[in-house]
N, C-alpha and C. Protein backbone atom coordinates (compact mmCIF):
# COMPACT_ATOMS: atom_id res chain seq x y z
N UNK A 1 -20.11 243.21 116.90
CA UNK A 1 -18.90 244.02 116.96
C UNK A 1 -17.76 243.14 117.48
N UNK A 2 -16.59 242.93 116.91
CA UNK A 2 -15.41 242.21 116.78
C UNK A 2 -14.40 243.28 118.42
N UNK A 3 -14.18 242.25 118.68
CA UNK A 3 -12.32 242.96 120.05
C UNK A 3 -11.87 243.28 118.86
N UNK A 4 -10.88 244.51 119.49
CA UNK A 4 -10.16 245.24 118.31
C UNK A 4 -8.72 244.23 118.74
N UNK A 5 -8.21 244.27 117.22
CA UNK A 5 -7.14 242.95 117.35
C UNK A 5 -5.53 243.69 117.87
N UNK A 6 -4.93 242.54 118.87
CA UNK A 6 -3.99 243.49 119.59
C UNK A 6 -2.55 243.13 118.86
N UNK A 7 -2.86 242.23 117.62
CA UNK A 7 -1.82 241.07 117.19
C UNK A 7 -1.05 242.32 116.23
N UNK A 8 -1.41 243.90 116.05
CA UNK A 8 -0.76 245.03 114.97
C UNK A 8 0.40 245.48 116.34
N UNK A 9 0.64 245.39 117.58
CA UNK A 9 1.27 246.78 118.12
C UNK A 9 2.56 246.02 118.20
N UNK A 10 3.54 246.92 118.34
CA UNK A 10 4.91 246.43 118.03
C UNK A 10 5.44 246.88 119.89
N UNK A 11 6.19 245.83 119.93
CA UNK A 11 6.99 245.81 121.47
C UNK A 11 8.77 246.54 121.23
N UNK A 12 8.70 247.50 121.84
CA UNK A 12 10.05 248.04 121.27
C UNK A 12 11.04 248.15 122.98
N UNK A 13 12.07 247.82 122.98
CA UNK A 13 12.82 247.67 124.04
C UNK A 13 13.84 249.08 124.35
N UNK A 14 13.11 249.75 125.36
CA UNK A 14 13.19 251.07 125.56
C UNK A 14 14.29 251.35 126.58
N UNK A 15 15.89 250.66 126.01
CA UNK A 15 17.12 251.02 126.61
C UNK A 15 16.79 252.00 127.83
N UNK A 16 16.61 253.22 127.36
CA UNK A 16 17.00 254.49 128.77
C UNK A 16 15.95 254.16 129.53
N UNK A 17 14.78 253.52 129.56
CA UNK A 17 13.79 253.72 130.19
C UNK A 17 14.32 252.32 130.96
N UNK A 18 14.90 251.53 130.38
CA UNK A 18 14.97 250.40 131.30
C UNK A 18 13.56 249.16 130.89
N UNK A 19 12.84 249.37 130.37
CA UNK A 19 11.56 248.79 129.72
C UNK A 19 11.23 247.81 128.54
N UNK A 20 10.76 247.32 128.20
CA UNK A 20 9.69 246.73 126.83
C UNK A 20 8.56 247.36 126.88
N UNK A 21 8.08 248.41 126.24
CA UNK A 21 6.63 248.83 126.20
C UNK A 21 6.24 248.39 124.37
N UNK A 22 4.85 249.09 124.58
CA UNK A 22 3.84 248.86 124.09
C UNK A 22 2.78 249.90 124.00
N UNK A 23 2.66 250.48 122.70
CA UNK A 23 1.31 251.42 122.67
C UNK A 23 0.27 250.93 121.92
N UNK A 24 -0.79 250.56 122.79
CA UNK A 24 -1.76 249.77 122.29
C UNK A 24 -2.83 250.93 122.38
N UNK A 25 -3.58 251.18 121.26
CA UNK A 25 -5.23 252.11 121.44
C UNK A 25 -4.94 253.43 122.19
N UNK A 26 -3.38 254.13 121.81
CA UNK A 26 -3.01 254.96 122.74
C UNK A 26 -2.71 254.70 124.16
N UNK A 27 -2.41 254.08 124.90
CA UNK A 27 -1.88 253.47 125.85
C UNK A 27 -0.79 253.18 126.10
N UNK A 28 -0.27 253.56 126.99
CA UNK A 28 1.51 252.84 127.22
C UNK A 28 1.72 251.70 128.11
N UNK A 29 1.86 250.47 127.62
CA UNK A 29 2.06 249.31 128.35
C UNK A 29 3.21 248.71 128.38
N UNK A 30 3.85 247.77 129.80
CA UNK A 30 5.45 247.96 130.06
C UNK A 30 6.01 247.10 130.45
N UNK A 31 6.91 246.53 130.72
CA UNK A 31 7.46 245.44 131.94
C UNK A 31 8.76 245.85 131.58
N UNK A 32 9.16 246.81 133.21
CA UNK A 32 10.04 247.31 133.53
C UNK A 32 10.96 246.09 134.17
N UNK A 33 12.18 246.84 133.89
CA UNK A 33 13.33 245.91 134.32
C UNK A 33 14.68 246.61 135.20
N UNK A 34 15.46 245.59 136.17
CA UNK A 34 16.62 246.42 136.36
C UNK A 34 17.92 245.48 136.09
N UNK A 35 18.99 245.88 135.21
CA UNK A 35 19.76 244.56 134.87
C UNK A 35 21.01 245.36 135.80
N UNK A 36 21.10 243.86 136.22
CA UNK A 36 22.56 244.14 137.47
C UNK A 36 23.56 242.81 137.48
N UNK A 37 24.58 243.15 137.52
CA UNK A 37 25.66 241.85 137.39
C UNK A 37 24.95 240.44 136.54
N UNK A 38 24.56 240.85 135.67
CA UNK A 38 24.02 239.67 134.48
C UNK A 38 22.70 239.06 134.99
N UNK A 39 22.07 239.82 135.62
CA UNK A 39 20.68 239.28 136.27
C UNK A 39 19.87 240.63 135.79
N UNK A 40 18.56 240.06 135.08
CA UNK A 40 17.49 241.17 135.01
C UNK A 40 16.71 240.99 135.36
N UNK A 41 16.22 242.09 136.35
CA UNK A 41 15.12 242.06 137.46
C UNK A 41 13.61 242.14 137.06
N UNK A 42 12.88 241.39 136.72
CA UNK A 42 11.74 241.91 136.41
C UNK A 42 10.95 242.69 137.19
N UNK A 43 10.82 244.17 136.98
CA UNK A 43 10.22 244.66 138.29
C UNK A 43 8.64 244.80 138.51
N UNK A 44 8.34 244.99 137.26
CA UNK A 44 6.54 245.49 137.25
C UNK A 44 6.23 245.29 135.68
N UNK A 45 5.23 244.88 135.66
CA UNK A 45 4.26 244.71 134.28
C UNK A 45 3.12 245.19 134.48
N UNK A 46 2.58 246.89 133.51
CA UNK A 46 1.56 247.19 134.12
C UNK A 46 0.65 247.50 132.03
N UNK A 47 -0.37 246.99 132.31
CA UNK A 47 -1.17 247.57 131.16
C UNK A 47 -2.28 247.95 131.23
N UNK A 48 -2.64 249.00 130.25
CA UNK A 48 -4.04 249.66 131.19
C UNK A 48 -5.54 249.26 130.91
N UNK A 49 -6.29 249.90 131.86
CA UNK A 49 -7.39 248.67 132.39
C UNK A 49 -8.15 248.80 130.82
N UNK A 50 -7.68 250.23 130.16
CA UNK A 50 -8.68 249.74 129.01
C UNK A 50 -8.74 248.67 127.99
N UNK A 51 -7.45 247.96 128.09
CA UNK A 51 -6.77 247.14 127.07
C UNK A 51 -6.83 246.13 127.80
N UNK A 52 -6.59 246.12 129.09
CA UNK A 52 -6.58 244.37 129.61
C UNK A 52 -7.46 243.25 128.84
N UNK A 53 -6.81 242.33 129.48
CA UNK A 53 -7.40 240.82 128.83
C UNK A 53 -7.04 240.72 127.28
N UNK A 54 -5.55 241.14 126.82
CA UNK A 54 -6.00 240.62 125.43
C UNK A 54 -4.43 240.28 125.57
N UNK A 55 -4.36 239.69 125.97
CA UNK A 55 -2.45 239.06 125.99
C UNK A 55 -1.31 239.95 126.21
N UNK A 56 -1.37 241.40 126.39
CA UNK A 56 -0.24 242.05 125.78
C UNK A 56 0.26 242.29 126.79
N UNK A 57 0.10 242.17 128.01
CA UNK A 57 1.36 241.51 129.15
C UNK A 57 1.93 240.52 129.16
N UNK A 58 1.48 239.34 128.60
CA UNK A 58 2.16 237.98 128.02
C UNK A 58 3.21 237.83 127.18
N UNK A 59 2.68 239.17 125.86
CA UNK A 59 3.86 239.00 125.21
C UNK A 59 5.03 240.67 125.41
N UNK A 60 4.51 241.09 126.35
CA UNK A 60 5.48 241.70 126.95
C UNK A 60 7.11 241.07 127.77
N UNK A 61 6.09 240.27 128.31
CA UNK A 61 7.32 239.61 129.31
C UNK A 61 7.70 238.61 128.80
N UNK A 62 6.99 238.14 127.43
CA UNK A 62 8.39 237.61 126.56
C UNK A 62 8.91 237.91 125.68
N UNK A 63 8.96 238.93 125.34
CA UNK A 63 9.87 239.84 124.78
C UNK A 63 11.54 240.44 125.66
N UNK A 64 10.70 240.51 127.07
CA UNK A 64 11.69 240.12 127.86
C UNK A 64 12.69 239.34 128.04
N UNK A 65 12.13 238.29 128.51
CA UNK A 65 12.79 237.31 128.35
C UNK A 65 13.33 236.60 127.38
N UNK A 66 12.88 236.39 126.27
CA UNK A 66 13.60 236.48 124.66
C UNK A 66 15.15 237.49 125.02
N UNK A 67 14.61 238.53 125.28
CA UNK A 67 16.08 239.44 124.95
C UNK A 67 16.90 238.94 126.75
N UNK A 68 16.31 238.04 127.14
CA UNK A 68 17.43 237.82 128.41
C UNK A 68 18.15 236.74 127.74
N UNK A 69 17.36 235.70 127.46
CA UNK A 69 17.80 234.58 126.82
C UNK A 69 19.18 234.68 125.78
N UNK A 70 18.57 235.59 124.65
CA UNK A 70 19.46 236.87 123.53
C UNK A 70 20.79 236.94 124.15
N UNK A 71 20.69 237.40 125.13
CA UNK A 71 22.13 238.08 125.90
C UNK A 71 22.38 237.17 127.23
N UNK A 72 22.16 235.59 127.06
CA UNK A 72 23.04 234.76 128.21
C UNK A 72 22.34 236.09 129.72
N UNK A 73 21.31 236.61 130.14
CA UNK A 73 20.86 237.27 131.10
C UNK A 73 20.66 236.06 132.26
N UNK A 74 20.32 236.07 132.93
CA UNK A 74 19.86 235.21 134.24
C UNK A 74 18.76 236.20 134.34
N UNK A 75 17.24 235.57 135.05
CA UNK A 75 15.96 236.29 135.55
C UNK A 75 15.68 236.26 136.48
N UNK A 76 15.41 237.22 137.28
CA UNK A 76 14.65 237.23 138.80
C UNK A 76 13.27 237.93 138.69
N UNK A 77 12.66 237.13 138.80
CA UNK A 77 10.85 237.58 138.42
C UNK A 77 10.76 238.35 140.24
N UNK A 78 10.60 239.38 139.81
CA UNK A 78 9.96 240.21 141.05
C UNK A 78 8.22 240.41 141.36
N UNK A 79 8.27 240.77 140.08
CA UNK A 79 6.62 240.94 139.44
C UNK A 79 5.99 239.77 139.72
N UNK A 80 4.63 239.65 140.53
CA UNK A 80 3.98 238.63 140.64
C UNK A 80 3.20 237.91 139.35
N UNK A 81 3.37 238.93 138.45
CA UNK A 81 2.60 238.27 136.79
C UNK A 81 3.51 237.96 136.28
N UNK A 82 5.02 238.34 136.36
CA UNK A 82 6.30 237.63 135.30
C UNK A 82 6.35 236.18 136.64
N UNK A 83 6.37 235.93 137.92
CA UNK A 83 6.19 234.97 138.30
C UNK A 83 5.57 234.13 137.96
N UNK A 84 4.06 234.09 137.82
CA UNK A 84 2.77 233.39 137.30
C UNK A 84 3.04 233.13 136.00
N UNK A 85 3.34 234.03 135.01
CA UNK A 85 3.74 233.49 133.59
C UNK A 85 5.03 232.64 133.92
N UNK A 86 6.23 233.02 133.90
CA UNK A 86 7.03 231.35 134.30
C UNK A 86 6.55 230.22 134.89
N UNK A 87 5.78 230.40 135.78
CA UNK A 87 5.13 229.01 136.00
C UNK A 87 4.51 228.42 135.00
N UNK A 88 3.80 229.19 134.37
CA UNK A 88 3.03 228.41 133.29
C UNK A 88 3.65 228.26 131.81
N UNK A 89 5.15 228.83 131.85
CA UNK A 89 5.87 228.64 131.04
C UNK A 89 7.02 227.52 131.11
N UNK A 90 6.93 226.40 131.37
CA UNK A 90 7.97 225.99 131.99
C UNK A 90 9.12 226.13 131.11
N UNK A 91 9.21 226.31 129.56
CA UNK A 91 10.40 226.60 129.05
C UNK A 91 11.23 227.46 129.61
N UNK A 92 10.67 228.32 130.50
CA UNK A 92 10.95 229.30 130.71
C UNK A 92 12.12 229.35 132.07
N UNK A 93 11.96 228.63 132.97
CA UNK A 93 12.43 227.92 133.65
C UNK A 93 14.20 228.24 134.07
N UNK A 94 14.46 227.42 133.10
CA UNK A 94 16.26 227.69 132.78
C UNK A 94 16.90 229.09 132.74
N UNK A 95 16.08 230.21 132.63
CA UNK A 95 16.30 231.64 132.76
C UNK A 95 16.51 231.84 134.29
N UNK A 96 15.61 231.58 135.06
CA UNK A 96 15.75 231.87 136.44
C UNK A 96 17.29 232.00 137.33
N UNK A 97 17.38 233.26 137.60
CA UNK A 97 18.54 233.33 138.60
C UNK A 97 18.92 232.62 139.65
């Protein structure tokens, strides 16, 4: 029996909510944000335990960051996993507030 593949769910950037989610296998997965004087806050990246381990907090928070980049944003990683992914992103780097 094959992981069910996570490479179909679409990341849609959820203006009022303040968010990037993700409905994976029925699930709502997120990395909330707060944008203030040209800085967006990364606040929390949460996906649920049934789906973990298959990237889709990874490409959550760059979807994020894509759309900070998009719009000249500055980043302040609050979230200890948008922290840990910039580290291991070093492109990523030059975003930082």
């Amino acid at each position: 029996m094959s992981e069910p593949s996570t490479a179909n769910f679409e990341i849609v950037h959820n203006v009022r909510a303040t968010r990037f989610e993700a409905r994976v296998e029925g699930w709502l997965c997120r990395c909330d944000y707060l944008l203030e004087d040209g800085v967006m806050q990364l606040l929390h990246t949460e996906v649920a335990p049934a789906v973990e381990g298959r990237g889709i907090a990874g490409r959550l928070v760059q979807a994020a960051l894509d759309h900070a980049r998009a719009h000249q944003l500055k980043v302040k990683p609050r979230c200890s996993y948008v922290r840990a992914y910039m580290q291991r992103h070093p492109q990523t780097q030059s975003l930082l507030a």
